[in-house]
Protein backbone atom coordinates (compact mmCIF):
# COMPACT_ATOMS: atom_id res chain seq x y z
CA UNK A 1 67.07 3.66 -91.41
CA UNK A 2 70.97 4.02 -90.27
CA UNK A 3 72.21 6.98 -91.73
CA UNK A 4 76.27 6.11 -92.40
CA UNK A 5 78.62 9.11 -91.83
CA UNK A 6 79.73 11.30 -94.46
CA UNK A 7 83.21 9.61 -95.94
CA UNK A 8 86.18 11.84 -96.65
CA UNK A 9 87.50 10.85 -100.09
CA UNK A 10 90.34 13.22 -99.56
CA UNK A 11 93.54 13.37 -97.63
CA UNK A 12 95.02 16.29 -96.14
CA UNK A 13 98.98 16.36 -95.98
CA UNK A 14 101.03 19.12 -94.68
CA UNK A 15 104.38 20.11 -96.42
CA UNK A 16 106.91 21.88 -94.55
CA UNK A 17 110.43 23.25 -94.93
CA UNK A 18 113.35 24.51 -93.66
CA UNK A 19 116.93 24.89 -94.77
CA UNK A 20 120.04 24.93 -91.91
CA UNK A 21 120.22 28.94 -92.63
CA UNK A 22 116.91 29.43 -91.48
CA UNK A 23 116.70 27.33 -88.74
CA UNK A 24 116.75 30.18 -86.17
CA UNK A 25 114.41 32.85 -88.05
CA UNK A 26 111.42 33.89 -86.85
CA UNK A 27 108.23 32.31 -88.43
CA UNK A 28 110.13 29.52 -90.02
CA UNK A 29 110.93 26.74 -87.80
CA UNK A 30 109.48 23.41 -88.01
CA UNK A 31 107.20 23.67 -85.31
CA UNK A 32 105.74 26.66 -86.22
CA UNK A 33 104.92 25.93 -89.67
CA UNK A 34 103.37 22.86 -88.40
CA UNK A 35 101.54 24.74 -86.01
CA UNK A 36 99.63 27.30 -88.58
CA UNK A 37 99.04 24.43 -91.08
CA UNK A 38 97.35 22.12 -88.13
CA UNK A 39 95.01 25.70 -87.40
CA UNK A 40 94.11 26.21 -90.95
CA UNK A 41 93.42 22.76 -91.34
CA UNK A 42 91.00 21.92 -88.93
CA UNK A 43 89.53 25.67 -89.12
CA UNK A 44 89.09 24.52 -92.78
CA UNK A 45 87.70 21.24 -93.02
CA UNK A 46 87.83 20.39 -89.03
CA UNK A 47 90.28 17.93 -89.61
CA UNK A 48 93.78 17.14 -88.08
CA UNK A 49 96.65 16.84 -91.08
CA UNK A 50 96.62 13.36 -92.18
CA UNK A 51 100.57 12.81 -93.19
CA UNK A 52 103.42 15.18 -92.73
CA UNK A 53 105.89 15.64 -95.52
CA UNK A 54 109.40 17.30 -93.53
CA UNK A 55 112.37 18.75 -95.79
CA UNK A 56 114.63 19.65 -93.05
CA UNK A 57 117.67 21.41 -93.96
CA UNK A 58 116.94 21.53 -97.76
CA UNK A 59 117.08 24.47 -99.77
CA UNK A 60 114.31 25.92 -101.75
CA UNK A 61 116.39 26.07 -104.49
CA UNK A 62 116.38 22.72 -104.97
CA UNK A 63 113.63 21.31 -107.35
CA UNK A 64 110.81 20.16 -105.67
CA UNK A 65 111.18 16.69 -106.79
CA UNK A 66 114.63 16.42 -105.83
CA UNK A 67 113.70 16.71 -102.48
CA UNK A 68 113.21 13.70 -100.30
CA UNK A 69 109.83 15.02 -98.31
CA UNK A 70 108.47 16.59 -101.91
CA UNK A 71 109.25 14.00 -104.19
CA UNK A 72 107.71 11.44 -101.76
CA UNK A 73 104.42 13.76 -101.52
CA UNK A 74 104.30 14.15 -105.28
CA UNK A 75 104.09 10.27 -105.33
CA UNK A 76 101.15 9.58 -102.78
CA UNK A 77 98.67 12.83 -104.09
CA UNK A 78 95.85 11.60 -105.39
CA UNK A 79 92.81 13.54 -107.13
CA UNK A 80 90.69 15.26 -103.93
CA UNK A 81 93.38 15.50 -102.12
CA UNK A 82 94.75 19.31 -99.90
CA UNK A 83 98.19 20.03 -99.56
CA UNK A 84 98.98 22.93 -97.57
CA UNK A 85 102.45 24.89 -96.86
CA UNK A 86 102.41 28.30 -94.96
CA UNK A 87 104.05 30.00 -97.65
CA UNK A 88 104.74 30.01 -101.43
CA UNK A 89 108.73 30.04 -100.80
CA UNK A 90 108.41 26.84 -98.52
CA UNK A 91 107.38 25.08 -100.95
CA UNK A 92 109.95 26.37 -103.54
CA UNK A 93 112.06 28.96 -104.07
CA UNK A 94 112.08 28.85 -108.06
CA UNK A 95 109.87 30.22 -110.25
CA UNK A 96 110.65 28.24 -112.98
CA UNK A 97 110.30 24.76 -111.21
CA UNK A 98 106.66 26.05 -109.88
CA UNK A 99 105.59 26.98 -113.05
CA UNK A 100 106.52 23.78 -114.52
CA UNK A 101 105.48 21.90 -111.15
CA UNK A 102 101.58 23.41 -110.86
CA UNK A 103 100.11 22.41 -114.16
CA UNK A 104 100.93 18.92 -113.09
CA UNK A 105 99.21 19.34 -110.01
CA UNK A 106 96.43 20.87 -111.19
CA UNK A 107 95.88 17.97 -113.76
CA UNK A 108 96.10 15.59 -111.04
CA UNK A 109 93.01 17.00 -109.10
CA UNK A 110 94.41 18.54 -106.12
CA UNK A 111 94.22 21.80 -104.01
CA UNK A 112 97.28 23.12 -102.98
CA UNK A 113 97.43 25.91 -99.82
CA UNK A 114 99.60 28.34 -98.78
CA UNK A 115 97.91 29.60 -95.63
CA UNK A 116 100.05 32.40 -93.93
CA UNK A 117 100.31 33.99 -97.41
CA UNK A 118 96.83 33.63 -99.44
CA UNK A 119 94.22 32.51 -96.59
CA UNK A 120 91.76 29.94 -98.37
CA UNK A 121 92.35 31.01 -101.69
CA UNK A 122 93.56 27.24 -103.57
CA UNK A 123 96.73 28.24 -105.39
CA UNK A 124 96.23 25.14 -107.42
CA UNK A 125 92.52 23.54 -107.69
CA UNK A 126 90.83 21.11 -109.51
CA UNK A 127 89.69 22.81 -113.36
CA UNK A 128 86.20 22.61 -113.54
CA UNK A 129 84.72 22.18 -116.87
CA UNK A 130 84.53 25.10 -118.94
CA UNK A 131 80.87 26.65 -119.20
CA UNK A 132 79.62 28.66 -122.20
CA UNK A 133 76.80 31.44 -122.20
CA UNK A 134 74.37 32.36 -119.65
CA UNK A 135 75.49 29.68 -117.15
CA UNK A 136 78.97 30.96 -117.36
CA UNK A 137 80.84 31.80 -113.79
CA UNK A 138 83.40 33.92 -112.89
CA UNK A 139 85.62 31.75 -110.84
CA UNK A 140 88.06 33.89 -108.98
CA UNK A 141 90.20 30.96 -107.79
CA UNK A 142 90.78 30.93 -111.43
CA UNK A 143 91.77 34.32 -111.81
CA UNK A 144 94.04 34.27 -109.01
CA UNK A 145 95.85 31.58 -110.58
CA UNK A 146 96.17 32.49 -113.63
CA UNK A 147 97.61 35.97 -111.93
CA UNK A 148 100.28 34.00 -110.09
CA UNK A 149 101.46 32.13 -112.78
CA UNK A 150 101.39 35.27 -114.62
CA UNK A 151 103.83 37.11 -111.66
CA UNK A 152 106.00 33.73 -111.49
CA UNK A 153 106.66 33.93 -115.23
CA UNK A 154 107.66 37.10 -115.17
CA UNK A 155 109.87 36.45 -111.82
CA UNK A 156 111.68 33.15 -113.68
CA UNK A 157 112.82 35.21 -116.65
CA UNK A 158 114.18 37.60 -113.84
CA UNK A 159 115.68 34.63 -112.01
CA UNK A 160 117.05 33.64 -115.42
CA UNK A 161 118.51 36.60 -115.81
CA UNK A 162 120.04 36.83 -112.62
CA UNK A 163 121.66 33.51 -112.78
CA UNK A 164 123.41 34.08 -116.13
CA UNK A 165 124.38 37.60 -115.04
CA UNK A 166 126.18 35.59 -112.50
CA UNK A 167 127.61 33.22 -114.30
CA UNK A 168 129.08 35.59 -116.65
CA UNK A 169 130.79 37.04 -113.89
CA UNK A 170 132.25 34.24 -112.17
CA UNK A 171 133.34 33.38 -115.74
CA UNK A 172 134.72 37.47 -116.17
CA UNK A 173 136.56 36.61 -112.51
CA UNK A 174 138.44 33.22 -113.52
CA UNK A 175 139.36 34.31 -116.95
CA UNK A 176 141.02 37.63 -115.09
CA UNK A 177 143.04 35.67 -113.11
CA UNK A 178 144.59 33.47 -115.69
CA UNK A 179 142.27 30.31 -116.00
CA UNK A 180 140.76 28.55 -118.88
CA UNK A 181 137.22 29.16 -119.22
CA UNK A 182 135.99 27.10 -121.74
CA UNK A 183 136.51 26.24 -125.77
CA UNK A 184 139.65 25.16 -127.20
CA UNK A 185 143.42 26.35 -125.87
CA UNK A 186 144.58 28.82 -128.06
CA UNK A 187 147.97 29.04 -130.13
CA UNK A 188 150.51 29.98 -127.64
CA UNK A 189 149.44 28.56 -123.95
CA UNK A 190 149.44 25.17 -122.59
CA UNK A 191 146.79 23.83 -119.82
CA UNK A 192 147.73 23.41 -116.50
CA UNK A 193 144.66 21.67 -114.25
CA UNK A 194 144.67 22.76 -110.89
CA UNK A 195 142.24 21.70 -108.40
CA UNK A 196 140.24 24.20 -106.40
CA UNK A 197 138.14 22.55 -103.76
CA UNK A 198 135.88 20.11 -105.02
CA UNK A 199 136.44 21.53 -108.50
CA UNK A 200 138.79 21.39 -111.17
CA UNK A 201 139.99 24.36 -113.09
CA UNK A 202 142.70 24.87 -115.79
CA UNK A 203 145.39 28.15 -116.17
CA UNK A 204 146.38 28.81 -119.09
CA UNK A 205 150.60 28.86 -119.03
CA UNK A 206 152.60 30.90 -122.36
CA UNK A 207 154.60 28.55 -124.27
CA UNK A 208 157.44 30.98 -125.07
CA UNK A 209 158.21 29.46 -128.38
CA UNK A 210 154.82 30.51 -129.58
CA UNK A 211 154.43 33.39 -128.19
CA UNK A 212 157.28 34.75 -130.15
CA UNK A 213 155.49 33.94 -133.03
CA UNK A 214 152.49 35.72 -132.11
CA UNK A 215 154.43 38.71 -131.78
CA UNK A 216 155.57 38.34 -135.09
CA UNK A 217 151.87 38.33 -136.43
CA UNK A 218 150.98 41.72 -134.41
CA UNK A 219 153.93 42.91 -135.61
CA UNK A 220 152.80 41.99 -139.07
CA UNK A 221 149.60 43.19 -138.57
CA UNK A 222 150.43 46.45 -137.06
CA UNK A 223 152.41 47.04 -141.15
CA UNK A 224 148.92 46.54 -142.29
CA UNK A 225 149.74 43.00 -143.67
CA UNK A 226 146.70 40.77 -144.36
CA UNK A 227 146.19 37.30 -143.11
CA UNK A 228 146.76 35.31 -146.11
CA UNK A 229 150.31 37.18 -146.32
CA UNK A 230 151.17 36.59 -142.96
CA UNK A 231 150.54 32.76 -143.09
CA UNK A 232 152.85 33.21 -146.47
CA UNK A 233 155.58 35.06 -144.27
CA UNK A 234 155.57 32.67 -141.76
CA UNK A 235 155.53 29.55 -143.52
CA UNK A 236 158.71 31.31 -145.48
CA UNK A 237 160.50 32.03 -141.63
CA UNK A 238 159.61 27.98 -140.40
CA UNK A 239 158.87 24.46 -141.57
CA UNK A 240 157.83 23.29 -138.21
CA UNK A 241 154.06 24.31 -138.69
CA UNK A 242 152.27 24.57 -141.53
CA UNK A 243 150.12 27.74 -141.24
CA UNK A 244 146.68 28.80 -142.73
CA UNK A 245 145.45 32.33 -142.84
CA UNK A 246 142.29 31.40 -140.61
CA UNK A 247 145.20 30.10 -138.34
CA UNK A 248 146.42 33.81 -138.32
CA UNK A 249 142.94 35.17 -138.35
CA UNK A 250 141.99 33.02 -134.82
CA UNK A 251 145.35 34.07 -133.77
CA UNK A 252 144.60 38.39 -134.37
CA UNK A 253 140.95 37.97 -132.68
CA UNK A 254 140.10 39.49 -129.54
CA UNK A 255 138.99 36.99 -126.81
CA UNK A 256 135.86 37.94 -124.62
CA UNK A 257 135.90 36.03 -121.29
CA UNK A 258 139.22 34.47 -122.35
CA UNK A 259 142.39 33.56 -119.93
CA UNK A 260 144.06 35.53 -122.43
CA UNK A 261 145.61 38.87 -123.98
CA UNK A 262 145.59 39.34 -127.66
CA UNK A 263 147.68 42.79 -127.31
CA UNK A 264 151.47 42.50 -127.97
């Protein structure tokens, strides 16, 4: 009887990735990381890498399947199949898209790697069905998951965090130096779009007309004169606009990350 050789029924791709900052870094390079995923590999399952999938000069930060290498992986995986990266960050660089990007592997029936960082310890693996009672396993590749989803959950609502603090600031920086930021223009400034590299932003300019009637309402104000007066008083001094207390009101309110000052 001819015994036939065992069949693989799974591939085994490599993933690698490098962005143009960290082409000269130690550890990073192309050639390296192909070098410790070819070693794990065939220390593994004796086996040279089937396909390579190469992001070169692409950020981490960039969803994995907006990448050209990634996306293009996520589209050939089949159920069986090993991925393996040397490192967690190589293969993204946000929390939030691995969180959202590992359930989908996992439901496809694949085994995803990070070798330099967790050994032979399957960040993503195939879910077995669930035993009950005596025949019931502990299955640390399991655990281990369920850990690091657990730590990248807690590091996207840091990331979150981070990027808002940011954005608040950047917003904090433009408003300080006299640009529109967002919402309508208020009573007493026109825009003015500028462009500032690749991006458009708009400064606020005074239209001195107006702004002499804001100082009328501060002055108001400063008597102790409600809103609904002041609208009265003004519409008295002018017939050119018609004004409405919530006019006044808008006017009188202080502006938080606004190109503006409501002090006169």
């Amino acid at each position: 009887m001819i015994v036939k050789p065992v069949e693989y029924k799974h591939r085994i791709y490599g993933y690698v990735r490098v962005s143009t900052q960290e082409q000269c870094r130690s550890g990073v390079s192309i050639d390296q990381q192909k070098q410790l995923i070819t070693n794990f590999s065939m220390g593994k399952y004796g086996r040279v890498i089937d396909q390579w999938f190469i992001d070169d000069g692409v950020s981490g930060t960039t969803d994995i399947l907006e990448r050209p290498a990634s996306k293009h992986l996520t589209d050939v995986i089949e159920e069986h199949d090993v991925v393996i990266a040397t490192r967690l960050d190589r293969f993204s660089r946000s929390a939030q898209d691995l969180l959202s990007t590992i359930p989908i592997l996992e439901d496809i029936g694949i085994q995803l790697f990070f070798c330099e960082q967790f050994g032979d310890m399957p960040i993503v693996h195939k879910k077995r069905a669930k035993v009950h009672g005596i025949d019931q396993r502990f299955d640390m590749n399991d655990m281990v998951n369920k850990i690091m989803l657990m730590v990248l959950s807690a590091v996207a609502e840091i990331e979150h965090a981070n990027i808002r603090d940011r954005f608040g600031e950047g917003k904090m920086d433009w408003a300080s130096r006299g640009y529109h930021i967002g919402g309508g223009v208020p009573y007493g400034w026109r825009p003015i779009e500028e462009k500032h590299g690749n991006k458009r932003r708009v400064r606020l300019e005074e239209v001195a007309e107006e702004q002499e009637w804001i100082r009328v309402i501060h002055k108001l104000r400063k008597r102790g004169r409600g809103f609904k007066y002041i609208a009265k008083e003004l519409n008295s001094l002018q017939n050119e606009k018609e004004w409405h207390y919530r006019q006044v009101e808008k006017v009188c309110k202080p502006r938080k990350y606004q190109a503006v000052s409501t002090q006169h």
